[in-house]
N, C-alpha and C. Protein backbone atom coordinates (compact mmCIF):
# COMPACT_ATOMS: atom_id res chain seq x y z
N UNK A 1 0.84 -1.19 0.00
CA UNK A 1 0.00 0.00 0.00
C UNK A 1 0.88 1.25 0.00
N UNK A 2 0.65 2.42 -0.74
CA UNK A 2 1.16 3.66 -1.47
C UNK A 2 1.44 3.88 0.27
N UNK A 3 2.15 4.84 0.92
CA UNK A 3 2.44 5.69 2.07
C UNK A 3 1.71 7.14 1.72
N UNK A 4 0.67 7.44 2.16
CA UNK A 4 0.49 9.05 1.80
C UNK A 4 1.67 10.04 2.61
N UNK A 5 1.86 10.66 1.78
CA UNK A 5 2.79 11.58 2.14
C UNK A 5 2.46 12.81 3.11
N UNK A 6 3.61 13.33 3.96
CA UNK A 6 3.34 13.90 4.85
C UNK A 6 3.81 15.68 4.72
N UNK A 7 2.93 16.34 4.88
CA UNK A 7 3.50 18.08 4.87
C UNK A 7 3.32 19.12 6.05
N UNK A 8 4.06 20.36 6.13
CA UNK A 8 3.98 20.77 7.17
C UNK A 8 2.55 21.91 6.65
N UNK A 9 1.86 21.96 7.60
CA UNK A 9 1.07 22.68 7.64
C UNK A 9 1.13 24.39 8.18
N UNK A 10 0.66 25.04 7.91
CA UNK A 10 1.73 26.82 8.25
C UNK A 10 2.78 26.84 8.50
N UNK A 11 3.42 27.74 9.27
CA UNK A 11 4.86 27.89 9.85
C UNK A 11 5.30 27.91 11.02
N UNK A 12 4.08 27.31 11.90
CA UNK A 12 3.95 26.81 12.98
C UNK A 12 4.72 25.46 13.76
N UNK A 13 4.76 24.64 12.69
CA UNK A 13 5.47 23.32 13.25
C UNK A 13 4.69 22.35 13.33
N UNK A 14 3.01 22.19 12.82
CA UNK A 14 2.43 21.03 12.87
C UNK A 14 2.37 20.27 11.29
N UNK A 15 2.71 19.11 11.29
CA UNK A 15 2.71 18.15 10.25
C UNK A 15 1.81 17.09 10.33
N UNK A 16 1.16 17.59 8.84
CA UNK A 16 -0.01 16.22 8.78
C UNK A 16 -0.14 15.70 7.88
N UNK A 17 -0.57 14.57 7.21
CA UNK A 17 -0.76 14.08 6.26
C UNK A 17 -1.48 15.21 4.91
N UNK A 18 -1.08 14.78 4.33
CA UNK A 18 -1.26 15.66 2.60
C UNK A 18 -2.90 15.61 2.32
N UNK A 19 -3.08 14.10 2.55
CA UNK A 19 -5.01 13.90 2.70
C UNK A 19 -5.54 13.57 3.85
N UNK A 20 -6.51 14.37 4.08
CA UNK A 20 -7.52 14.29 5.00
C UNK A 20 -8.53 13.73 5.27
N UNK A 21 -9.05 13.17 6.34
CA UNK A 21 -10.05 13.01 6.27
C UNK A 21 -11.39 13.39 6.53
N UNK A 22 -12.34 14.44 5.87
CA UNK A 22 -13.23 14.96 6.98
C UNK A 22 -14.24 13.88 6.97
N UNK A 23 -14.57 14.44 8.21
CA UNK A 23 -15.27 13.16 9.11
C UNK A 23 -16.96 13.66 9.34
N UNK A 24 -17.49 14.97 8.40
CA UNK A 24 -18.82 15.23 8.47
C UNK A 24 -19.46 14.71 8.13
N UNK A 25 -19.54 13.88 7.53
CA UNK A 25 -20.48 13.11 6.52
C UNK A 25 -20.52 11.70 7.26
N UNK A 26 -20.24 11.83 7.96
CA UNK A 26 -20.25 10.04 9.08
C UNK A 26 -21.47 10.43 9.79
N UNK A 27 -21.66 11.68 10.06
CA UNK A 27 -22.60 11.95 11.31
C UNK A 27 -23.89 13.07 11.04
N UNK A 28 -23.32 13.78 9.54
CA UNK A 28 -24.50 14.75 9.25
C UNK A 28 -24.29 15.29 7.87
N UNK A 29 -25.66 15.80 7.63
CA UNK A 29 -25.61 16.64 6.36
C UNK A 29 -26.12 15.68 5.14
N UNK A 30 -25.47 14.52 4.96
CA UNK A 30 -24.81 13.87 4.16
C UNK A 30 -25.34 12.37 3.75
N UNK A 31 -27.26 12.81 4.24
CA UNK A 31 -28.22 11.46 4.58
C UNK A 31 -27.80 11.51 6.14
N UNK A 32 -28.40 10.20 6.41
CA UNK A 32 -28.61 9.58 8.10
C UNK A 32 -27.33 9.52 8.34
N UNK A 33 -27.03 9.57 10.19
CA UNK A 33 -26.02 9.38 10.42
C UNK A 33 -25.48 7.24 10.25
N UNK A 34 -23.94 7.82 9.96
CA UNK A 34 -23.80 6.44 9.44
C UNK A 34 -23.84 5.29 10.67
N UNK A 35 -23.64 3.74 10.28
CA UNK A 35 -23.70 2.88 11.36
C UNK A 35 -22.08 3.12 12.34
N UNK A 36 -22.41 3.75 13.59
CA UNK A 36 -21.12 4.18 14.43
C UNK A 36 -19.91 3.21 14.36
N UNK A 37 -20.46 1.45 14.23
CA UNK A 37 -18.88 1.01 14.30
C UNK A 37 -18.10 0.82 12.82
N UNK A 38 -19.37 1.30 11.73
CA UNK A 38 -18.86 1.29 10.70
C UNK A 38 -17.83 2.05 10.62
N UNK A 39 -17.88 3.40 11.11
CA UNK A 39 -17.32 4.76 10.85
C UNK A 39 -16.38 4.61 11.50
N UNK A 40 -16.03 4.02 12.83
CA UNK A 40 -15.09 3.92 13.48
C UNK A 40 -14.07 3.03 12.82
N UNK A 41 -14.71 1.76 12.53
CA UNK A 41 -13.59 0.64 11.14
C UNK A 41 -12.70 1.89 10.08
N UNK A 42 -13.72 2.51 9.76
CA UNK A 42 -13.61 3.24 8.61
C UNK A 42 -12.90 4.59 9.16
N UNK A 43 -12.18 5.04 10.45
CA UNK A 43 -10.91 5.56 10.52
C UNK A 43 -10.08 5.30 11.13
N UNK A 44 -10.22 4.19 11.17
CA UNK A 44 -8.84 3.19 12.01
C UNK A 44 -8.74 2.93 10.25
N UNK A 45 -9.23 2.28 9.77
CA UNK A 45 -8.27 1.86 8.41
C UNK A 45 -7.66 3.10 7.67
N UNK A 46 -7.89 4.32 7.50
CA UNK A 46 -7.43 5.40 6.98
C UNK A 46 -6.59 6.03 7.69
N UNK A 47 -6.66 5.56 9.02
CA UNK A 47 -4.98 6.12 9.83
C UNK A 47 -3.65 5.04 9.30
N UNK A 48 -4.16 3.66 9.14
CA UNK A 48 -3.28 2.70 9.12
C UNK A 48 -2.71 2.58 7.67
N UNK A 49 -3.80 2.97 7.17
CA UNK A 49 -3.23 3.87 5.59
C UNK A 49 -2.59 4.76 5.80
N UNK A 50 -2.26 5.63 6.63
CA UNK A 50 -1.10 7.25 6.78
C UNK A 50 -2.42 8.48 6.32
N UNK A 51 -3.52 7.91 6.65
CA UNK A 51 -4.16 8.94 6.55
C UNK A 51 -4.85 9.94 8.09
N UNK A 52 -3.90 10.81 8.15
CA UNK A 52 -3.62 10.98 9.92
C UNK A 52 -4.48 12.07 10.31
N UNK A 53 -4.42 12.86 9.36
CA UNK A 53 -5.38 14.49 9.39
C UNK A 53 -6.90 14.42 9.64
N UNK A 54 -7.66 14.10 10.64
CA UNK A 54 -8.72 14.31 10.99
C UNK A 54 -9.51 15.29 11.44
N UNK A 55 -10.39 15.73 10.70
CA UNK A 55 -11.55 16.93 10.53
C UNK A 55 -12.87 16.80 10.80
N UNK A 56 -13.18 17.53 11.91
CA UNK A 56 -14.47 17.17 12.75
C UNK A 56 -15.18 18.82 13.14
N UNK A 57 -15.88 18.94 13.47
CA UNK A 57 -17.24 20.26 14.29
C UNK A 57 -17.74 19.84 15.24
N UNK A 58 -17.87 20.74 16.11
CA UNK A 58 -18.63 20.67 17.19
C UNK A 58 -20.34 20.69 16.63
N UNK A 59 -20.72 21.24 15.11
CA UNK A 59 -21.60 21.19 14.87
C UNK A 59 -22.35 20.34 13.66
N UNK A 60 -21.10 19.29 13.50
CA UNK A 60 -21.66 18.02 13.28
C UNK A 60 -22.42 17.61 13.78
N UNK A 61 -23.20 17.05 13.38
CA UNK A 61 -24.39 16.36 14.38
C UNK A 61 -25.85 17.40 15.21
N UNK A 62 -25.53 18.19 15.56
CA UNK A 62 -24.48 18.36 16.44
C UNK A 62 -23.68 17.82 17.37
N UNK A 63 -22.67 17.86 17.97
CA UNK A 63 -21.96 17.38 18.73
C UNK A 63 -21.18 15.61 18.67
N UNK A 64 -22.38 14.82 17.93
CA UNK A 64 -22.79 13.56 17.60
C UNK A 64 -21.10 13.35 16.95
N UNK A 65 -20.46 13.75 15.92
CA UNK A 65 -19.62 13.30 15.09
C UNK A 65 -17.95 13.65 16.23
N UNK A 66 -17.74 14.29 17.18
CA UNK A 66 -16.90 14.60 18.03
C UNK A 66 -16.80 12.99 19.32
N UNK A 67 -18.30 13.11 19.13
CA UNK A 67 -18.59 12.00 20.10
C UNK A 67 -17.75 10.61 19.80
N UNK A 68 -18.17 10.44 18.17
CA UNK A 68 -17.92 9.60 17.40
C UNK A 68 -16.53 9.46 17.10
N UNK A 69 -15.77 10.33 16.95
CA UNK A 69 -14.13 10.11 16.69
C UNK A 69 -13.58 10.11 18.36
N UNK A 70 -14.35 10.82 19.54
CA UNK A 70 -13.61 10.03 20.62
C UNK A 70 -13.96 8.99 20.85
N UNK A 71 -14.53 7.94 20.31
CA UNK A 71 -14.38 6.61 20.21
C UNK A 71 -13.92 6.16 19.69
N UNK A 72 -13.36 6.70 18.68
CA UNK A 72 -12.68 5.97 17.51
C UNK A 72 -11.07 6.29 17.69
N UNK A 73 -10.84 7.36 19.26
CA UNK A 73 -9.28 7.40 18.86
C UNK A 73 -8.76 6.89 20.42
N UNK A 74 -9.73 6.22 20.96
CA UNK A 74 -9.47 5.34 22.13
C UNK A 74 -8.12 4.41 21.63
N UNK A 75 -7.83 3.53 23.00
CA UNK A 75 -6.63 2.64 22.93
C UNK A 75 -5.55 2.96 22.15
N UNK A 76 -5.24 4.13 22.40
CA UNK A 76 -3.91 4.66 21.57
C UNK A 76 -3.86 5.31 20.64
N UNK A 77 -4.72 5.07 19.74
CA UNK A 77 -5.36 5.69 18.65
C UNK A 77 -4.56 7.10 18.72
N UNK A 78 -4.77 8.00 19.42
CA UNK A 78 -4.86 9.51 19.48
C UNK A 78 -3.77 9.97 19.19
N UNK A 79 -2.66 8.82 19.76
CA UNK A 79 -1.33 9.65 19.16
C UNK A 79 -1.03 9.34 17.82
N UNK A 80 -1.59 8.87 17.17
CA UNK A 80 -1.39 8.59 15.62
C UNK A 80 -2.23 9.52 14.76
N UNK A 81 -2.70 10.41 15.45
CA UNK A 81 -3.50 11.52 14.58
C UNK A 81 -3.00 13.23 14.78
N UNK A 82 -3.34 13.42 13.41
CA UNK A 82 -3.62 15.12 14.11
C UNK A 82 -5.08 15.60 13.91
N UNK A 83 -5.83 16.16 14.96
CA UNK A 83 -6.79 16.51 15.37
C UNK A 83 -7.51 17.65 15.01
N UNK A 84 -8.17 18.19 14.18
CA UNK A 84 -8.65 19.21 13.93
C UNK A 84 -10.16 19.09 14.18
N UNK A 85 -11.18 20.10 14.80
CA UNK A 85 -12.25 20.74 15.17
C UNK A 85 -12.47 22.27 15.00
N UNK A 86 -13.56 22.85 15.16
CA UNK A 86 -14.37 23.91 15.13
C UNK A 86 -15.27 24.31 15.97
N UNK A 87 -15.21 25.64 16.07
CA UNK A 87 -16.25 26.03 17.00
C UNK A 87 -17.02 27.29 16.21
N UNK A 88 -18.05 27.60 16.67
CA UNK A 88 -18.48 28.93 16.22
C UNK A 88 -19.66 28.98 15.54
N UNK A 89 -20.46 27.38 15.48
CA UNK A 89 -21.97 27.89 14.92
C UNK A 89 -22.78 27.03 16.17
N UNK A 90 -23.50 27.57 16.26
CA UNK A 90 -24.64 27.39 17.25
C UNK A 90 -26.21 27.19 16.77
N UNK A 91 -26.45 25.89 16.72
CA UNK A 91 -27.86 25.38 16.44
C UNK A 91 -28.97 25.85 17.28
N UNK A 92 -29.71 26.53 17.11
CA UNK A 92 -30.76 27.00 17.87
C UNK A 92 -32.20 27.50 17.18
N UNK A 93 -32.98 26.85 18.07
CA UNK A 93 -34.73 27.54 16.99
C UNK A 93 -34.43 27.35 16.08
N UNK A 94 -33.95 26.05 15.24
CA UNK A 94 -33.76 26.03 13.88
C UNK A 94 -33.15 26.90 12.71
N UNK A 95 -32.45 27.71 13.64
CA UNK A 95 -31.44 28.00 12.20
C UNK A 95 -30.01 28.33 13.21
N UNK A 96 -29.11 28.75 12.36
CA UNK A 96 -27.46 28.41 13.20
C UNK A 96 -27.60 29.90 13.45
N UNK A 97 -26.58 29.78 14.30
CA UNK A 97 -26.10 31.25 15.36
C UNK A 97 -24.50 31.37 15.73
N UNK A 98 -24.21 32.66 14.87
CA UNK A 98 -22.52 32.24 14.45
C UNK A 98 -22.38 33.03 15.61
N UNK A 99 -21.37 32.77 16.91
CA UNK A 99 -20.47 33.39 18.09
C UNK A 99 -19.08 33.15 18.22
N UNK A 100 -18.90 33.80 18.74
CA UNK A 100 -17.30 34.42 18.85
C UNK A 100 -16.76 35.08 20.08
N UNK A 101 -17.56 35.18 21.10
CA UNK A 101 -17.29 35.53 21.82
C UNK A 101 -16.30 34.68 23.05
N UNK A 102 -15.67 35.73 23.85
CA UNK A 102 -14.54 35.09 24.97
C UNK A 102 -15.29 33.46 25.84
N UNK A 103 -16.51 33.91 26.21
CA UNK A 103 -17.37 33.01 26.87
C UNK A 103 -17.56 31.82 26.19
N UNK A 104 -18.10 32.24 25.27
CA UNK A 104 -18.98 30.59 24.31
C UNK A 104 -17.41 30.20 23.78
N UNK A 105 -16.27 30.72 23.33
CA UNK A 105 -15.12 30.52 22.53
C UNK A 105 -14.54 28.77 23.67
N UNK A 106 -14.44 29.92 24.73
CA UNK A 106 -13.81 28.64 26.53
C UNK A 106 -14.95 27.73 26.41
N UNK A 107 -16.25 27.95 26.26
CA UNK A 107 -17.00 26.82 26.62
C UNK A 107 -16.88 25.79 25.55
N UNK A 108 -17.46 26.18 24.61
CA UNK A 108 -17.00 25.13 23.16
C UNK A 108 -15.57 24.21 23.47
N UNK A 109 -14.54 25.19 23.72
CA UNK A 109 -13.38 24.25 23.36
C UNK A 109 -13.60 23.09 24.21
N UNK A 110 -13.94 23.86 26.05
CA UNK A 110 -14.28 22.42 27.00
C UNK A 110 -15.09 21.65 26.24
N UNK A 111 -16.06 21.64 25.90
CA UNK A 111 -16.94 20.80 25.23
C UNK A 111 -16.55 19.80 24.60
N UNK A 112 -15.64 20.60 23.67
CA UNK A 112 -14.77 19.72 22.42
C UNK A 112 -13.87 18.46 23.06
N UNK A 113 -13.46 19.16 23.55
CA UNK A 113 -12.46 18.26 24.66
C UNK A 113 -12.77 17.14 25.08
N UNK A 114 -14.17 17.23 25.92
CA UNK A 114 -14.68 16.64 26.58
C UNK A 114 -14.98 15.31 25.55
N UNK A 115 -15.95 15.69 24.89
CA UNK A 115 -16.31 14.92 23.97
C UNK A 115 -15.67 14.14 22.83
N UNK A 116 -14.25 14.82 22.75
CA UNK A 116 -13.32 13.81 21.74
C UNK A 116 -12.83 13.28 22.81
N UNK A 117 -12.64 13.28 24.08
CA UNK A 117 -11.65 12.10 25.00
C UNK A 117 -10.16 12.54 25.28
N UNK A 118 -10.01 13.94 24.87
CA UNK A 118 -8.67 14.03 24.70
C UNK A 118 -8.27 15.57 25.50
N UNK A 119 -7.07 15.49 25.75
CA UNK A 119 -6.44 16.82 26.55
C UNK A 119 -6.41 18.06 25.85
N UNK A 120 -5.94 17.82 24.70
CA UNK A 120 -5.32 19.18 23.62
C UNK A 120 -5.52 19.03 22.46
N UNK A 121 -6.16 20.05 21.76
CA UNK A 121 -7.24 19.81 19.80
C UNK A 121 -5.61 20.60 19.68
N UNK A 122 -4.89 19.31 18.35
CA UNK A 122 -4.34 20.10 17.69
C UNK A 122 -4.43 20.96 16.35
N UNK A 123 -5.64 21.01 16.33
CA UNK A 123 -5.80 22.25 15.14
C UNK A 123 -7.25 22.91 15.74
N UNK A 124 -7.40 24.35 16.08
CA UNK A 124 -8.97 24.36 16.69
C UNK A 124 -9.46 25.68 15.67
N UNK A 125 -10.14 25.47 14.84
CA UNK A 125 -10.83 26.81 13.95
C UNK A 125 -12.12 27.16 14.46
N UNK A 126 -11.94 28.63 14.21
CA UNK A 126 -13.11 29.48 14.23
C UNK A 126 -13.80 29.07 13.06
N UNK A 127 -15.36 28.01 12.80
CA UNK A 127 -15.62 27.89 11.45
C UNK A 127 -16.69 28.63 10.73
N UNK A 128 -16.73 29.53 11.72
CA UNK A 128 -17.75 31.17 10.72
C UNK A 128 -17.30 32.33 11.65
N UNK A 129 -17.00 33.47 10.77
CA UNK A 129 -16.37 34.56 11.74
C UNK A 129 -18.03 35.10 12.36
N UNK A 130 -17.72 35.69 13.49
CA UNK A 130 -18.18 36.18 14.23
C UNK A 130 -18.52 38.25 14.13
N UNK A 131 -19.04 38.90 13.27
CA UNK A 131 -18.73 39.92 12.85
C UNK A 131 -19.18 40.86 13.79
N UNK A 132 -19.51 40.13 14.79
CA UNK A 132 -20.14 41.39 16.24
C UNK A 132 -18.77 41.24 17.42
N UNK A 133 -18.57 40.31 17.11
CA UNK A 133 -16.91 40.11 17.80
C UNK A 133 -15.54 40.57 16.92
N UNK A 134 -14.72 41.34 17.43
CA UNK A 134 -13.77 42.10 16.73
C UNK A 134 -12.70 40.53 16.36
N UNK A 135 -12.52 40.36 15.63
CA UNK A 135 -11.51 38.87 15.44
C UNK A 135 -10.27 38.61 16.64
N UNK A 136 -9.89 40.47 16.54
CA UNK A 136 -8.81 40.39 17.93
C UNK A 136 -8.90 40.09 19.36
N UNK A 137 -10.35 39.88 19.59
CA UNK A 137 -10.96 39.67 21.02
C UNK A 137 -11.09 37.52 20.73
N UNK A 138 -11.61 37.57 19.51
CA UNK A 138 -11.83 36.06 19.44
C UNK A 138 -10.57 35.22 19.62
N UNK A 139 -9.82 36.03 18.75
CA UNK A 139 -8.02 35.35 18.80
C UNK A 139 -7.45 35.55 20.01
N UNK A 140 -7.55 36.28 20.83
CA UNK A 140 -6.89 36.79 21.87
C UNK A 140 -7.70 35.86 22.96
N UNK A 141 -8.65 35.11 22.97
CA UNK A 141 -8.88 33.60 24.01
C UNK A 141 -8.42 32.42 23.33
N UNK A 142 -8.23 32.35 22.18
CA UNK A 142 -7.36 31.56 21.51
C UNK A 142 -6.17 31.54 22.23
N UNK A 143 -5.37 32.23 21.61
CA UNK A 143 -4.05 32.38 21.78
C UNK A 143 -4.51 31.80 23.77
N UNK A 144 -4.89 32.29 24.76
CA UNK A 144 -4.85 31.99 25.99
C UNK A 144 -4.92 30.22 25.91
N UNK A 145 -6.14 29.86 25.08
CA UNK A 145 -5.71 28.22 25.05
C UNK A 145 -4.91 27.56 24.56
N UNK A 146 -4.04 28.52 23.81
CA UNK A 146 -2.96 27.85 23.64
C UNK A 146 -1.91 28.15 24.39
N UNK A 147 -2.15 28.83 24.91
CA UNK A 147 -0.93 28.77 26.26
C UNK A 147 -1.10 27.77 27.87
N UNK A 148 -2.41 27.85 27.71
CA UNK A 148 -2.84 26.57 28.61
C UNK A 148 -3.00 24.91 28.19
N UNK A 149 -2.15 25.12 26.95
CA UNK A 149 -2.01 23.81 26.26
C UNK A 149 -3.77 23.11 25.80
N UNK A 150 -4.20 23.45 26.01
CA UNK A 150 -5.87 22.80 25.48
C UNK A 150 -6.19 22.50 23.98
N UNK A 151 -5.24 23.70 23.32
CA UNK A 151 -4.91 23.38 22.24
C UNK A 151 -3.81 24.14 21.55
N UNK A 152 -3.21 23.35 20.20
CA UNK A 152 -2.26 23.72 20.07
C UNK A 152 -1.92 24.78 18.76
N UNK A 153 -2.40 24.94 17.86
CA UNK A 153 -2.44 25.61 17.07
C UNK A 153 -3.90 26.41 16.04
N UNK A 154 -4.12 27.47 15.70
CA UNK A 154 -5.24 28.25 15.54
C UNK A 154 -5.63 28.19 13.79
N UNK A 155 -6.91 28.14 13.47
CA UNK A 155 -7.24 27.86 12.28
C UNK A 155 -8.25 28.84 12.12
N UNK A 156 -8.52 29.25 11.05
CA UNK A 156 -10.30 30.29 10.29
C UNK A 156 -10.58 29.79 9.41
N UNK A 157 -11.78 29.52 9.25
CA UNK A 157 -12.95 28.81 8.45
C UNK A 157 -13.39 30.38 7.60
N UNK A 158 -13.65 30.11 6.79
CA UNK A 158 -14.43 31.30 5.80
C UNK A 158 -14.48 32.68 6.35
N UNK A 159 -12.85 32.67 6.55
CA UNK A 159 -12.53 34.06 6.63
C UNK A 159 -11.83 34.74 5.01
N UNK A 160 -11.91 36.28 5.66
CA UNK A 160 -11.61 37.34 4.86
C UNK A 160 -10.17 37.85 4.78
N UNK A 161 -9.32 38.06 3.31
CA UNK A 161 -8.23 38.31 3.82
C UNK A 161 -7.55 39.23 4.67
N UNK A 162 -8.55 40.24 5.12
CA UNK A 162 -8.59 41.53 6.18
C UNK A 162 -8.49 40.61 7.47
N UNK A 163 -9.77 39.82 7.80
CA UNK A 163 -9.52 38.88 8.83
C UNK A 163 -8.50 38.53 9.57
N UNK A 164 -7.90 37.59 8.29
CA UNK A 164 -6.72 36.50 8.55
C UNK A 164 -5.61 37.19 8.88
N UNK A 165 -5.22 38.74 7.78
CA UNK A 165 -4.32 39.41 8.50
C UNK A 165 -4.60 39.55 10.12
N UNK A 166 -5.76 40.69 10.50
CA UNK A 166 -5.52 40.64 12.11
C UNK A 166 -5.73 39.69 12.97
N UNK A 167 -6.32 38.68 12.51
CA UNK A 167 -5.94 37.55 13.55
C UNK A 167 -4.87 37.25 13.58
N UNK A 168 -4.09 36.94 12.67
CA UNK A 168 -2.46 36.72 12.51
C UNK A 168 -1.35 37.46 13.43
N UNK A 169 -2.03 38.90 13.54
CA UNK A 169 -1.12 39.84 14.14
C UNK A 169 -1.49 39.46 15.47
N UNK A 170 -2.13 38.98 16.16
CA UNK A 170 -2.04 38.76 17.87
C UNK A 170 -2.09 37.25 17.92
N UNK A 171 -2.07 35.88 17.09
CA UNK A 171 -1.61 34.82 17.29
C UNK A 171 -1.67 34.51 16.07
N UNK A 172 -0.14 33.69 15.53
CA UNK A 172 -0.04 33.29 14.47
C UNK A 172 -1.54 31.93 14.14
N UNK A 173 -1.78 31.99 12.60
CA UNK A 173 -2.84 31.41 12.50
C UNK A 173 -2.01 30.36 11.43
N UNK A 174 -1.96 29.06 11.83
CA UNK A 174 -1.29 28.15 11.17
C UNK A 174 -2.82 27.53 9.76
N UNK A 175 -3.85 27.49 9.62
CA UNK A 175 -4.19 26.90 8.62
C UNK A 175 -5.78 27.81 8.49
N UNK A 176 -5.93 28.37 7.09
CA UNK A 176 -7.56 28.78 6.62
C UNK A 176 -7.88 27.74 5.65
N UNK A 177 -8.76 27.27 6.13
CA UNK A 177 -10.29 26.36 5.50
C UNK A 177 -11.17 27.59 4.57
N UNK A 178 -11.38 26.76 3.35
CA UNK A 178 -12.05 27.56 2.68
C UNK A 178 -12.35 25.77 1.16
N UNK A 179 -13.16 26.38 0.43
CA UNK A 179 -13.73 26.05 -0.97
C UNK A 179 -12.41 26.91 -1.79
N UNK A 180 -11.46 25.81 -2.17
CA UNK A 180 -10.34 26.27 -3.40
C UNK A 180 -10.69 25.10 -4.34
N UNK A 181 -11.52 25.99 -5.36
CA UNK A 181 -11.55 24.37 -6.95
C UNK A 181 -11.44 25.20 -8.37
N UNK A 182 -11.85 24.56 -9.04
CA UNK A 182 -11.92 24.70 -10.33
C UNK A 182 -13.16 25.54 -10.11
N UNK A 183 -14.33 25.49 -9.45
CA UNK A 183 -15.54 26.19 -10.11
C UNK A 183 -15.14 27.23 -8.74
N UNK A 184 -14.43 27.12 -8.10
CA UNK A 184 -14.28 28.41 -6.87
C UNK A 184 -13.01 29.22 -6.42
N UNK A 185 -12.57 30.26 -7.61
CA UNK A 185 -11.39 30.37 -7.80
C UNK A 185 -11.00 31.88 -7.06
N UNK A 186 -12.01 32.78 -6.99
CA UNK A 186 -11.75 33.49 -6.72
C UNK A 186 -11.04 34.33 -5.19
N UNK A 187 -10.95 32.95 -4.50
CA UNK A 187 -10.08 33.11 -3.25
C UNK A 187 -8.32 33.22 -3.44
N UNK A 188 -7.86 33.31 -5.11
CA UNK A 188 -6.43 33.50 -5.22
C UNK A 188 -6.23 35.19 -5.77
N UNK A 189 -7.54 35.28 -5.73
CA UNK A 189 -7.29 37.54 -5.45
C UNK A 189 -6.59 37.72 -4.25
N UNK A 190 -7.14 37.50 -3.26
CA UNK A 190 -6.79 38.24 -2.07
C UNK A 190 -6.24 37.45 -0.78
N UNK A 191 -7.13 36.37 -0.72
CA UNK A 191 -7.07 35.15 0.51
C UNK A 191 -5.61 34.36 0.48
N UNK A 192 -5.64 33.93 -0.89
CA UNK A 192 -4.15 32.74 -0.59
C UNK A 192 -2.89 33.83 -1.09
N UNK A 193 -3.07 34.80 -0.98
CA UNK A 193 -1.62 35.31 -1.18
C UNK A 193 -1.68 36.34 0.52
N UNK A 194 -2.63 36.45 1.01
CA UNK A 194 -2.26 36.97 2.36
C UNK A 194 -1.80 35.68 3.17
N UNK A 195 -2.39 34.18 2.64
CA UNK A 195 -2.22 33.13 3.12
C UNK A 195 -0.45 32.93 3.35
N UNK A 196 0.00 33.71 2.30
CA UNK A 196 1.50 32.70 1.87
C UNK A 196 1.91 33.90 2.44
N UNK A 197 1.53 35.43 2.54
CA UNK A 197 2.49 36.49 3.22
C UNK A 197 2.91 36.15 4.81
N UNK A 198 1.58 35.62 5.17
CA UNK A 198 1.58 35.81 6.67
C UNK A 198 2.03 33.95 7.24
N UNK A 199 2.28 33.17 6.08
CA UNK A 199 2.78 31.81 6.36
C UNK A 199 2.32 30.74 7.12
């Protein structure tokens, strides 16, 4: 079996596999959620393949798909991955509720935590900005969890390249999530070249 190859991700120092796996579609969106020990087979064999990069939400499910990979990275599991999650949409009265604030930012991550089984998310994104929260107030409880080790490096979901700059300037932001394809190009105006300035 091929080895997938391994790259560093920002200029931070975390290295993960080249392919990923996101893990939304096990638990939502994407039809019914799938059969749980299926899903669990089904990322134990894609780690053992070198497929290490795991991508999860707190608003999977909700919550349901977090649940689901801390079962799946039991008995050792955990150190053979790198860990990525999200925080920042909020299911309520039927439609989502994007926050950003210092409060819900600490509670989410406990949450996250809690519910994957594990001490420290090494990748934790904001996955909708928060536009009533200044980004520098959102990053700036970031950056605190990462000094309390909870987690280790900072990510933005469908941010702006104005954004990414000032979040950048009060904690380096090692990886932005976004739609880069053939039919969605227009994020190489502005986004991936602030991407490659700020590293």
């Amino acid at each position: 079996m091929a080895q997938v190859r391994r790259i560093k991700l920002g200029s931070q120092g975390i290295e993960i596999s080249a392919q990923g796996l996101g893990c939304m579609g096990m638990s939502a969106f994407y039809g019914p959620p799938k059969p749980e020990s299926d899903m669990i087979s089904l990322t134990h064999h894609a780690i053992n393949s070198g497929v290490t990069f795991l991508d999860t939400s707190d608003i999977y499910g909700p919550f349901t798909n977090e649940i689901l990979l801390g079962k799946a990275l039991k008995d050792g599991v955990r150190e053979k991955v790198e860990l990525a999650t999200k925080f920042g949409i909020r299911f309520s009265d039927g439609k989502n509720e994007i926050h950003g604030d210092p409060q819900y930012v600490r509670a989410a991550c406990e949450g996250s935590l809690k519910r994957l089984g594990v001490d420290s998310i090494d990748l934790y994104y904001q996955h909708r900005i928060d536009t009533r929260v200044p980004i520098e107030v959102t990053v700036g409880v970031l950056k605190k969890l990462v000094e309390e080790g909870k987690i280790k490096y900072i990510g933005l979901s469908e941010a702006s390249a104005a954004t990414i700059r000032r979040a950048h300037a009060i904690h380096p932001i090692t990886a932005v999530q976004l739609e880069w394809s053939l039919w969605s190009r227009d994020v190489e105006e502005d986004i991936i070249p602030s991407c490659r300035e700020t590293g």
